[in-house]
C-alpha atoms as a PDB file:
ATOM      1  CA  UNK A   1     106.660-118.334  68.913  1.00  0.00           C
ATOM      2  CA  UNK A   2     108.479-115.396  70.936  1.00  0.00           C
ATOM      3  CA  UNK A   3     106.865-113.627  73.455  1.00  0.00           C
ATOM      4  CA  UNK A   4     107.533-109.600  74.327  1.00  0.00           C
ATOM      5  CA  UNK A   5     107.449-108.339  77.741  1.00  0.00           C
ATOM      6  CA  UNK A   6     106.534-105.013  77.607  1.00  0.00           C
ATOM      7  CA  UNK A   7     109.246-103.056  80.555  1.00  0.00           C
ATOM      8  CA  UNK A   8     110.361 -99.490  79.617  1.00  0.00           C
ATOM      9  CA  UNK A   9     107.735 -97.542  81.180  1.00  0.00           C
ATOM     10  CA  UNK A  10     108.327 -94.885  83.999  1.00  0.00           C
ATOM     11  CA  UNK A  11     105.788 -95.970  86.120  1.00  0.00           C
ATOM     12  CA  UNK A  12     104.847 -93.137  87.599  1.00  0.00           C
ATOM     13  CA  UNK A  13     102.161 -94.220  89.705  1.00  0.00           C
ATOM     14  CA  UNK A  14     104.424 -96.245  91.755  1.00  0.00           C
ATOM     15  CA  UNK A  15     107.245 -93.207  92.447  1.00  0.00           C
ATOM     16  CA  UNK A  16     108.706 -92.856  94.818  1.00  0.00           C
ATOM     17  CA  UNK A  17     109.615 -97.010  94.421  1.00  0.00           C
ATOM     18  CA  UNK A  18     110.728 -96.002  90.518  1.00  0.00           C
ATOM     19  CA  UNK A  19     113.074 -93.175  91.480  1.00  0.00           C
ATOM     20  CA  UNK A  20     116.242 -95.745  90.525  1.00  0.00           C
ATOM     21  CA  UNK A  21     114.024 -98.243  88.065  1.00  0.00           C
ATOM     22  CA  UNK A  22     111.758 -99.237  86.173  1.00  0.00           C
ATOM     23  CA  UNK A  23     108.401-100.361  86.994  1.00  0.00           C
ATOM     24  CA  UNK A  24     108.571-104.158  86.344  1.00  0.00           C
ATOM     25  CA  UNK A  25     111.704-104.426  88.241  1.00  0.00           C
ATOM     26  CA  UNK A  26     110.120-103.483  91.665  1.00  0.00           C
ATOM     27  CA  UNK A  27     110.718-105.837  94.446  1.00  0.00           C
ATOM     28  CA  UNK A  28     107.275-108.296  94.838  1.00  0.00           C
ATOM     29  CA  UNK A  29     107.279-110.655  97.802  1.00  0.00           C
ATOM     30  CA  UNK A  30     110.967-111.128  97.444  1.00  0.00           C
ATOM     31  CA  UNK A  31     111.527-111.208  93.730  1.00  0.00           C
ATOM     32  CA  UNK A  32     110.863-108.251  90.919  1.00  0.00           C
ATOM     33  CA  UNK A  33     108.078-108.458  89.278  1.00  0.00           C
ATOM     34  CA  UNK A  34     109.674-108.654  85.675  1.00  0.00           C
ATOM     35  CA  UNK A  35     111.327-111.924  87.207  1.00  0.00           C
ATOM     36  CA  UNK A  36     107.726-113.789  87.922  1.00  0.00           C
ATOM     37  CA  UNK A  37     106.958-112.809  84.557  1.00  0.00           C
ATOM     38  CA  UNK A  38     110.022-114.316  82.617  1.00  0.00           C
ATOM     39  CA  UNK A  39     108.963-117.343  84.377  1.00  0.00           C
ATOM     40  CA  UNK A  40     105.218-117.000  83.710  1.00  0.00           C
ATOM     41  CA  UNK A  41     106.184-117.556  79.789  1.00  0.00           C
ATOM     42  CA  UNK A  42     108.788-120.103  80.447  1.00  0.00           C
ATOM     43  CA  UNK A  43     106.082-122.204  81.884  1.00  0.00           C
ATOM     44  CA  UNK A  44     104.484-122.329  78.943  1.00  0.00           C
ATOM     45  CA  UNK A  45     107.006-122.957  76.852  1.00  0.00           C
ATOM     46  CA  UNK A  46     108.236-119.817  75.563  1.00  0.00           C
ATOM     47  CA  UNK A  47     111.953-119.758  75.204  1.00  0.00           C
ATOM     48  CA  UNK A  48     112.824-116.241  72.793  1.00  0.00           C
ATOM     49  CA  UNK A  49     111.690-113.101  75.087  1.00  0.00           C
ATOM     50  CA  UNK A  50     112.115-110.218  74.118  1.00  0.00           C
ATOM     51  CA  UNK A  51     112.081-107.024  76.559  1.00  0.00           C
ATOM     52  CA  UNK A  52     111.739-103.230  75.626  1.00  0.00           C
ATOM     53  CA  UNK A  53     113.405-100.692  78.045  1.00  0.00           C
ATOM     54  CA  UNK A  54     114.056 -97.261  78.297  1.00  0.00           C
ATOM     55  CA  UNK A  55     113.671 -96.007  82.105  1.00  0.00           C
ATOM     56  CA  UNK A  56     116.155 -97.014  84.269  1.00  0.00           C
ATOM     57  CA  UNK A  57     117.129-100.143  81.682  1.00  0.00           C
ATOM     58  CA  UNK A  58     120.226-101.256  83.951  1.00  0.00           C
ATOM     59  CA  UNK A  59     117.390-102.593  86.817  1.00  0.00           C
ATOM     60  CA  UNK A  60     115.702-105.020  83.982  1.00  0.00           C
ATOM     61  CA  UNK A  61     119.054-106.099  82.930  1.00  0.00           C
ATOM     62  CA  UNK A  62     120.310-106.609  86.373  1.00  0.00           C
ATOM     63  CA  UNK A  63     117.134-108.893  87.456  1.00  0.00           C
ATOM     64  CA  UNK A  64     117.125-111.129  83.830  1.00  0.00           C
ATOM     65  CA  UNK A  65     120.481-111.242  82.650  1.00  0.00           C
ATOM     66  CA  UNK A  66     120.666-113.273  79.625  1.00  0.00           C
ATOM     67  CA  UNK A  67     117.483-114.804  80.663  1.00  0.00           C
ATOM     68  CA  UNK A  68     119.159-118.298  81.310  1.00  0.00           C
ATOM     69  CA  UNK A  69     117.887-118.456  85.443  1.00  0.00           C
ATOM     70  CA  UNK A  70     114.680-118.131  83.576  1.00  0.00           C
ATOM     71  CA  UNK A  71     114.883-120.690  80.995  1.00  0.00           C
ATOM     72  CA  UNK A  72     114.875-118.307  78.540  1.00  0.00           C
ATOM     73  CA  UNK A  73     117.205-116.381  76.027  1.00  0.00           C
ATOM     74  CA  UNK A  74     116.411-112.046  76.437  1.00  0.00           C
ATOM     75  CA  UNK A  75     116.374-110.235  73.152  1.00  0.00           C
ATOM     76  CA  UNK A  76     116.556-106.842  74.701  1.00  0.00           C
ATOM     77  CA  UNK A  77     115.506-103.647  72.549  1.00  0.00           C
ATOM     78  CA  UNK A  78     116.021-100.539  73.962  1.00  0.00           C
ATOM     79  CA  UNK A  79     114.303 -97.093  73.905  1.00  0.00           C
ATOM     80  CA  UNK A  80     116.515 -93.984  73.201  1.00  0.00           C
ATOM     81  CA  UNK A  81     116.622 -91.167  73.199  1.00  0.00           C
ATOM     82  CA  UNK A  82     112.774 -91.362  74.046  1.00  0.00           C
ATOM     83  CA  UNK A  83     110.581 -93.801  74.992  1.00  0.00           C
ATOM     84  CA  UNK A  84     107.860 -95.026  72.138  1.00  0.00           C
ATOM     85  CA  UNK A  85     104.897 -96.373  73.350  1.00  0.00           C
ATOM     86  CA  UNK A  86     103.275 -99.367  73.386  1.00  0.00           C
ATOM     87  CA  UNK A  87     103.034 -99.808  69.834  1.00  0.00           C
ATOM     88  CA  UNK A  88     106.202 -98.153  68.943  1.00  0.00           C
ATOM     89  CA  UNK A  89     107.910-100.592  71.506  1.00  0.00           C
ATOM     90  CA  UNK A  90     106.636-103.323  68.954  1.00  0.00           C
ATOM     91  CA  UNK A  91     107.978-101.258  65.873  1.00  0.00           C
ATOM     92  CA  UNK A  92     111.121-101.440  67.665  1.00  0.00           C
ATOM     93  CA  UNK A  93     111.384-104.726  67.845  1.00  0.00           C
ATOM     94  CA  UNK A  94     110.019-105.483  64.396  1.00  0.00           C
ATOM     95  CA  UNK A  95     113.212-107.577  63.159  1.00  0.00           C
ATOM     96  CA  UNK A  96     112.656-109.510  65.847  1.00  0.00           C
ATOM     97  CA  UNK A  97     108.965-110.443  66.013  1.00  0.00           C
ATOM     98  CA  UNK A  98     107.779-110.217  62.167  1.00  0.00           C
ATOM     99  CA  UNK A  99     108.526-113.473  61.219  1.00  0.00           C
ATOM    100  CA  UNK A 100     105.453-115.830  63.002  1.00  0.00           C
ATOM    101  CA  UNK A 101     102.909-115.178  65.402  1.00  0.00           C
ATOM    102  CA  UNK A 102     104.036-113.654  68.335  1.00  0.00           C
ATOM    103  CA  UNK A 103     102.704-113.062  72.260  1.00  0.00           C
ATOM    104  CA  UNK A 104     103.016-109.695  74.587  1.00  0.00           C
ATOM    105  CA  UNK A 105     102.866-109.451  78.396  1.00  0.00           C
ATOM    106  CA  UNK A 106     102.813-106.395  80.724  1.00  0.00           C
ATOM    107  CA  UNK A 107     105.587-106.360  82.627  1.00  0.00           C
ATOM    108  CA  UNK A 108     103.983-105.304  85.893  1.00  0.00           C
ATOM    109  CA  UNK A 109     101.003-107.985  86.424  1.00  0.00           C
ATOM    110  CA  UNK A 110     101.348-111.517  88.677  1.00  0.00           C
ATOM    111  CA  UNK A 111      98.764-114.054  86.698  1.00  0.00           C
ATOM    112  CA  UNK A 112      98.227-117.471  86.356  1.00  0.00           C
ATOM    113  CA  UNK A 113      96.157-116.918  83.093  1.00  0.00           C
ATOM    114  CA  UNK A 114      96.410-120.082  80.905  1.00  0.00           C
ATOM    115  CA  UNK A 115      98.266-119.083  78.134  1.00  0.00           C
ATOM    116  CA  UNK A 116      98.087-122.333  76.066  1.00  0.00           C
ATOM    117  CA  UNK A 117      93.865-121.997  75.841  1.00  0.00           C
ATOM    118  CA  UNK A 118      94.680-117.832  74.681  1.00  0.00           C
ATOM    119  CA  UNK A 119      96.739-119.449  71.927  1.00  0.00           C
ATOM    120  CA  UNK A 120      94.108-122.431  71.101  1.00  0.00           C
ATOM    121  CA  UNK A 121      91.359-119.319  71.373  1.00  0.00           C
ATOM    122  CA  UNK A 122      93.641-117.334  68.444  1.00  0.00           C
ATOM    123  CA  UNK A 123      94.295-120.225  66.402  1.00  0.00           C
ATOM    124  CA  UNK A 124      90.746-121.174  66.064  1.00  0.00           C
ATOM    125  CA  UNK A 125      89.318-117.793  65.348  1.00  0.00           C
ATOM    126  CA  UNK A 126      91.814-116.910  62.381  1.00  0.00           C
ATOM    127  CA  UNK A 127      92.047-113.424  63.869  1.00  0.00           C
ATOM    128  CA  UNK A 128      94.597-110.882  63.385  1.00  0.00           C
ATOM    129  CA  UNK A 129      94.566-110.246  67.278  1.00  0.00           C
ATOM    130  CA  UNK A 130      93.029-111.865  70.251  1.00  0.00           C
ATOM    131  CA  UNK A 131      93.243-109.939  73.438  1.00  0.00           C
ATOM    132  CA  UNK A 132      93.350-111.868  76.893  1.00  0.00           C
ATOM    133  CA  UNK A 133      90.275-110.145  78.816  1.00  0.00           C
ATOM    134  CA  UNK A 134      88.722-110.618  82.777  1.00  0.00           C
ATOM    135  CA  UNK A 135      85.758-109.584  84.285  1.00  0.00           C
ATOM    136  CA  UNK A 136      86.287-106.606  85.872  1.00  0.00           C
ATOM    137  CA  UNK A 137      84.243-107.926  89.054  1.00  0.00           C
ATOM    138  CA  UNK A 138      85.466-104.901  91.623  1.00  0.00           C
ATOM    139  CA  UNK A 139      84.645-102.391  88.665  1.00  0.00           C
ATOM    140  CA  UNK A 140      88.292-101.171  89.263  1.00  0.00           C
ATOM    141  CA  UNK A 141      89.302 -97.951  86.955  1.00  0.00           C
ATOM    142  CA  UNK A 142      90.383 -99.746  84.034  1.00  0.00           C
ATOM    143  CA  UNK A 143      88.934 -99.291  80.768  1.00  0.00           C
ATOM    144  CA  UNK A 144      86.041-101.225  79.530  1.00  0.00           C
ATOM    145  CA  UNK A 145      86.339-103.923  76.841  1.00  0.00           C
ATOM    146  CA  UNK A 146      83.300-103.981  74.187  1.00  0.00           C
ATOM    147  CA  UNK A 147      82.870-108.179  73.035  1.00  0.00           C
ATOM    148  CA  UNK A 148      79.941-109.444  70.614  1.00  0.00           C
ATOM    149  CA  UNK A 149      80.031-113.231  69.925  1.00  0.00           C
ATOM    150  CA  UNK A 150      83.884-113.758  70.689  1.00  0.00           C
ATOM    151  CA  UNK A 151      85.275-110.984  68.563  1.00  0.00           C
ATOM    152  CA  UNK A 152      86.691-107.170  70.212  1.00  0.00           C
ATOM    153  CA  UNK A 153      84.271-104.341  69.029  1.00  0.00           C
ATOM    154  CA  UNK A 154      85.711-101.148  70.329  1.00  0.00           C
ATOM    155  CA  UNK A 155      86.501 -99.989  74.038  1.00  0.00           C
ATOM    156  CA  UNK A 156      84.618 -97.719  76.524  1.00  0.00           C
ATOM    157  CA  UNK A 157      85.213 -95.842  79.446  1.00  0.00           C
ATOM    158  CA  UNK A 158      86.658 -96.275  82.724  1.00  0.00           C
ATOM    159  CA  UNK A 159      84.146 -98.781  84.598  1.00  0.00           C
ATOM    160  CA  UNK A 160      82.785 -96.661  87.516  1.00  0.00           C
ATOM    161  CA  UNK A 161      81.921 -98.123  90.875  1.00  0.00           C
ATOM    162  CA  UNK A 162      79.279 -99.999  92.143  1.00  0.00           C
ATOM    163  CA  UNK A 163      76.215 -97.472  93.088  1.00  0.00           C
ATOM    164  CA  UNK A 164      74.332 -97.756  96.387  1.00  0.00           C
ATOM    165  CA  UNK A 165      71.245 -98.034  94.335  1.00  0.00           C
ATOM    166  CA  UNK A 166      72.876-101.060  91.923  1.00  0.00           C
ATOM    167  CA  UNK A 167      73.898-102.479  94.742  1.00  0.00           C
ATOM    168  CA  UNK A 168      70.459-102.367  96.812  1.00  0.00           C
ATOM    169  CA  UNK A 169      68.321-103.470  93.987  1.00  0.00           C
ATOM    170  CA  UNK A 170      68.181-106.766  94.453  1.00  0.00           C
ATOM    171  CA  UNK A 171      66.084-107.476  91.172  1.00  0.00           C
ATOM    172  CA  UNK A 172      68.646-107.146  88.879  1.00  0.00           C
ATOM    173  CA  UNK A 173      72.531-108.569  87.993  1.00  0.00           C
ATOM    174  CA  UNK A 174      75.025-106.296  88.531  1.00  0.00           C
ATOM    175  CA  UNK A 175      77.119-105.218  85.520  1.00  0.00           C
ATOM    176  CA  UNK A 176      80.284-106.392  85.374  1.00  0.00           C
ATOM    177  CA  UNK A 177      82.274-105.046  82.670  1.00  0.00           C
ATOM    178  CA  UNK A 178      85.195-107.048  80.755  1.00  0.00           C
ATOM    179  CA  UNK A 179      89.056-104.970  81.310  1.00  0.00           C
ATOM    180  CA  UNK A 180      92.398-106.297  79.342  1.00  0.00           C
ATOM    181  CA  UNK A 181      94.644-107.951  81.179  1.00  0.00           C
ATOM    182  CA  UNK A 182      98.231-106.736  79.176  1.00  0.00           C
ATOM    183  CA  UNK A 183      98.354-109.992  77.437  1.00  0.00           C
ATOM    184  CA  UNK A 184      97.593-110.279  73.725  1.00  0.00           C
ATOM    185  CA  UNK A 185      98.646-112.719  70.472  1.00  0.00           C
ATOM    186  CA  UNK A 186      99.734-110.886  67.446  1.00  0.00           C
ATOM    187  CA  UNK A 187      99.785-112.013  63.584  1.00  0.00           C
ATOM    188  CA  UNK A 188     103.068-110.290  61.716  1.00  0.00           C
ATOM    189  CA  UNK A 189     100.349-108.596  60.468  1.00  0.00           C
ATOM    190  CA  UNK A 190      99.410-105.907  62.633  1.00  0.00           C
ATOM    191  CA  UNK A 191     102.967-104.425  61.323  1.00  0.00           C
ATOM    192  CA  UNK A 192     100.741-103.135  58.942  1.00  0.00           C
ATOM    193  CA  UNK A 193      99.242-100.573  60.933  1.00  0.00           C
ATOM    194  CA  UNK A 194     102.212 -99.581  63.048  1.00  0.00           C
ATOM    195  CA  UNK A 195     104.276 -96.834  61.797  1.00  0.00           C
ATOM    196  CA  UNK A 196     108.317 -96.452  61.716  1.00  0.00           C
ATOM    197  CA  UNK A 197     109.852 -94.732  64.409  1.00  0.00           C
ATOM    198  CA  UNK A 198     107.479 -93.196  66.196  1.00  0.00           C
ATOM    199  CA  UNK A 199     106.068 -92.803  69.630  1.00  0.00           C
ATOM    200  CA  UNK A 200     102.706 -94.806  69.287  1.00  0.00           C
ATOM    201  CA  UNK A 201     100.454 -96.769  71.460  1.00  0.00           C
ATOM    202  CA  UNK A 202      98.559-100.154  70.214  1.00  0.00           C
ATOM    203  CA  UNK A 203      94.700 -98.902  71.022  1.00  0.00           C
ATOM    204  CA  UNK A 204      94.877 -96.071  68.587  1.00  0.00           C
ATOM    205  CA  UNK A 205      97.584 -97.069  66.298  1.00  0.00           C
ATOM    206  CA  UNK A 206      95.961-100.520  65.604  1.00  0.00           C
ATOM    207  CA  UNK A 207      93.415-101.982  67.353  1.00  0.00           C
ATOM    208  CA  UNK A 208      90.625 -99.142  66.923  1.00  0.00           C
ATOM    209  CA  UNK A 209      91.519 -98.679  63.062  1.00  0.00           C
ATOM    210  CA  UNK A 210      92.234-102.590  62.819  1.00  0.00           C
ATOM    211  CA  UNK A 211      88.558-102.832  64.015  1.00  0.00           C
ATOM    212  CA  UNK A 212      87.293 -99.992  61.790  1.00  0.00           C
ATOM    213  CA  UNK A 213      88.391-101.877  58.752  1.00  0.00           C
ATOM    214  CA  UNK A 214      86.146-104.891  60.005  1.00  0.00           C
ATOM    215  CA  UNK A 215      89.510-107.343  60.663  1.00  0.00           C
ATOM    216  CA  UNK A 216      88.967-109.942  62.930  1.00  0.00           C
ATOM    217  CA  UNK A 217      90.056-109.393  66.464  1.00  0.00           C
ATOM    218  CA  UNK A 218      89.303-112.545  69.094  1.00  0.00           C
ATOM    219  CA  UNK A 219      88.916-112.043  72.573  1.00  0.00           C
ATOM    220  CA  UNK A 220      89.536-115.034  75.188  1.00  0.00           C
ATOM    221  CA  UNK A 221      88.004-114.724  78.311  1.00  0.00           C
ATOM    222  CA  UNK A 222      89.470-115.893  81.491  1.00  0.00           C
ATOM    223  CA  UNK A 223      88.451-115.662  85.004  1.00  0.00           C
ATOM    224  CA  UNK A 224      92.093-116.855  86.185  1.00  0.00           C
ATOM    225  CA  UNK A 225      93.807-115.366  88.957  1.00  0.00           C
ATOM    226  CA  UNK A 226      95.271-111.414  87.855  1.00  0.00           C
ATOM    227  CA  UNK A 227      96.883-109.040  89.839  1.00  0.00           C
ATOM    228  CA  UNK A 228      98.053-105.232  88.511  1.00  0.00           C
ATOM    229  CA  UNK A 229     100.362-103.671  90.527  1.00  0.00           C
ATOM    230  CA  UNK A 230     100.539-100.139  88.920  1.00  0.00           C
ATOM    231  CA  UNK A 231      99.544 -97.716  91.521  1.00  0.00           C
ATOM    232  CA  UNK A 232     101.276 -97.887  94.959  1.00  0.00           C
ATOM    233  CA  UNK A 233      97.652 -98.582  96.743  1.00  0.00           C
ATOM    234  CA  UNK A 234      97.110-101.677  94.220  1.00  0.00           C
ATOM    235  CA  UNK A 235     100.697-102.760  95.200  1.00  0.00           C
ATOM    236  CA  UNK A 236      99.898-102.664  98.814  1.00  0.00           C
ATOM    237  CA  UNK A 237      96.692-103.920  99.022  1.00  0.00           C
ATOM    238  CA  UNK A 238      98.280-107.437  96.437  1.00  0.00           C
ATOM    239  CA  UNK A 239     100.975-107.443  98.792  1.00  0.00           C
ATOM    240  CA  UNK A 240      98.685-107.967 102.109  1.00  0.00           C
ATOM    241  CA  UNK A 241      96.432-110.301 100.056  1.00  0.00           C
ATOM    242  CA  UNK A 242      99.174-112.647  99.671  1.00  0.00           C
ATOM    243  CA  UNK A 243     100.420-112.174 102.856  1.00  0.00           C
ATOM    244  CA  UNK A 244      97.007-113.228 104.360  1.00  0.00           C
ATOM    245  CA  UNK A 245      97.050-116.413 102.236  1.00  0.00           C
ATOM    246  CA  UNK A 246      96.436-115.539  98.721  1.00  0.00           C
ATOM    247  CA  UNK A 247      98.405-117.269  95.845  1.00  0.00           C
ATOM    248  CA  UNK A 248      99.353-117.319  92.088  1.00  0.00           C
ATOM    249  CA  UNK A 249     100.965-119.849  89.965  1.00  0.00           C
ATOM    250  CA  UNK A 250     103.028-118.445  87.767  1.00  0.00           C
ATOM    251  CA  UNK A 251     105.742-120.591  86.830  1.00  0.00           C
ATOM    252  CA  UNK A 252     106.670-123.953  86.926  1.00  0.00           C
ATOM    253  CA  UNK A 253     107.234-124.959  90.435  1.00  0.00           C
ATOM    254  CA  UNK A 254     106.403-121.512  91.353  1.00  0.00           C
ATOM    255  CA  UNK A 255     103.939-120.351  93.758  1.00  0.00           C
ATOM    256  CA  UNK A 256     103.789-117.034  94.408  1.00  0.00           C
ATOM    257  CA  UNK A 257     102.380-116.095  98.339  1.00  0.00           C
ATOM    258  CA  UNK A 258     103.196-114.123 101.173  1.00  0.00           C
ATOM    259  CA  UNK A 259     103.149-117.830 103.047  1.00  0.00           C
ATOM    260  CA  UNK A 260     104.984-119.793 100.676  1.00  0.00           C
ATOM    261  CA  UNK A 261     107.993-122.131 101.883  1.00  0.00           C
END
């Protein structure tokens, strides 16, 4: 099985830091974050990875290399003249992933999600698709993930903070919504759905039709460690965190904190 770490994107939200590269390829306590991932997969065993890029593609090449400091070999598949999305980035790199179930990763999250029990999750449910979710527990802007009985129904809005009158009525649970966390599993299959040379991105393009036509798409739901740095206050406030003591594992014999020796 290869996994796909998705890198071209501008990353916007984090200029001025992506002025001269790309978002995964911003420093993180010492190492870019594109590196932590490339050993994230390793540790589980992936050894193909392929990486999309488009902005700034020299700073993801620079970091990786050939992938062998990460104990991996780096399929890259680049983005030109325009960048295509996040299901366009998979289109891209159809020759490379059509042939057996594959896995993607955002290239700008720190996690020590279990990817072994995601895998065990998809192989059990005979799904197309199963998407790695976490409960969104801060109620942090992400989008909210619809679940009945193990299997993705549609998506929602932004989650909206906590109210002062949730939070003072005592009587009830507070909602917690569920939120992706960038990593999904992917049957050949979902080639299907995603068209040839386009700009297209994976919610529209296949997951909300995929779900339309009633296919099957898992969900596995972790409450793992899972940090997304894709705004520069998120970046900061991860940074301190793990500064004051906070840690990830994310690869083998890697720790990832502020105080780590």
């Amino acid at each position: 099985m290869k996994a796909m770490i998705l890198a071209a994107g501008f990353g916007t939200r984090l200029f001025p830091l992506t002025i001269d590269r790309t978002k995964p390829a911003i420093p993180f306590l010492g190492k870019p974050l594109v590196g932590y991932v490339a050993e994230y997969v390793a540790r589980f065993g992936f050894r193909e990875v392929v990486v999309n890029l488009h902005h700034q593609p020299e700073s993801v090449k620079k970091v990786l290399g050939n992938g062998e400091d990460y104990g991996v070999t780096i399929h890259y598949t680049e983005e030109t003249p325009n960048i295509l999305g996040t299901a366009g980035a998979l289109d891209n790199a159809r020759h490379l992933l059509e042939d057996d179930t594959f896995l993607i990763v955002n290239g700008k999250i720190i996690t020590d999600i279990d990817i072994s029990e995601a895998i065990e999750t998809h192989k059990k449910s005979g799904a197309m698709a199963t998407m790695v979710l976490k409960p969104n527990v801060k109620r942090e802007k992400f989008t909210e993930v619809n679940v009945k009985d193990g299997f993705l129904t549609g998506f929602g809005n932004f989650a909206h903070p906590f109210t002062e009158v949730e939070i003072r009525d005592t009587t009830r649970e507070l909602y917690t919504p569920l939120m992706f966390t960038g990593i999904h599993i992917l049957e050949p299959r979902v080639f299907e759905y995603i068209p040839r040379n386009v700009y297209s991105d994976i919610v529209p393009t296949f997951y909300n039709p995929a779900i339309a036509k009633g296919e099957r798409i898992a969900v596995h739901i972790t409450d793992a460690d899972w940090f997304e740095l894709s705004t520069i206050p998120r970046y900061l406030d991860i940074s301190l965190a793990m500064m004051n003591g906070a840690s990830v594992c994310a690869g083998e014999n890697c720790t990832i904190s502020g105080r780590a020796t």
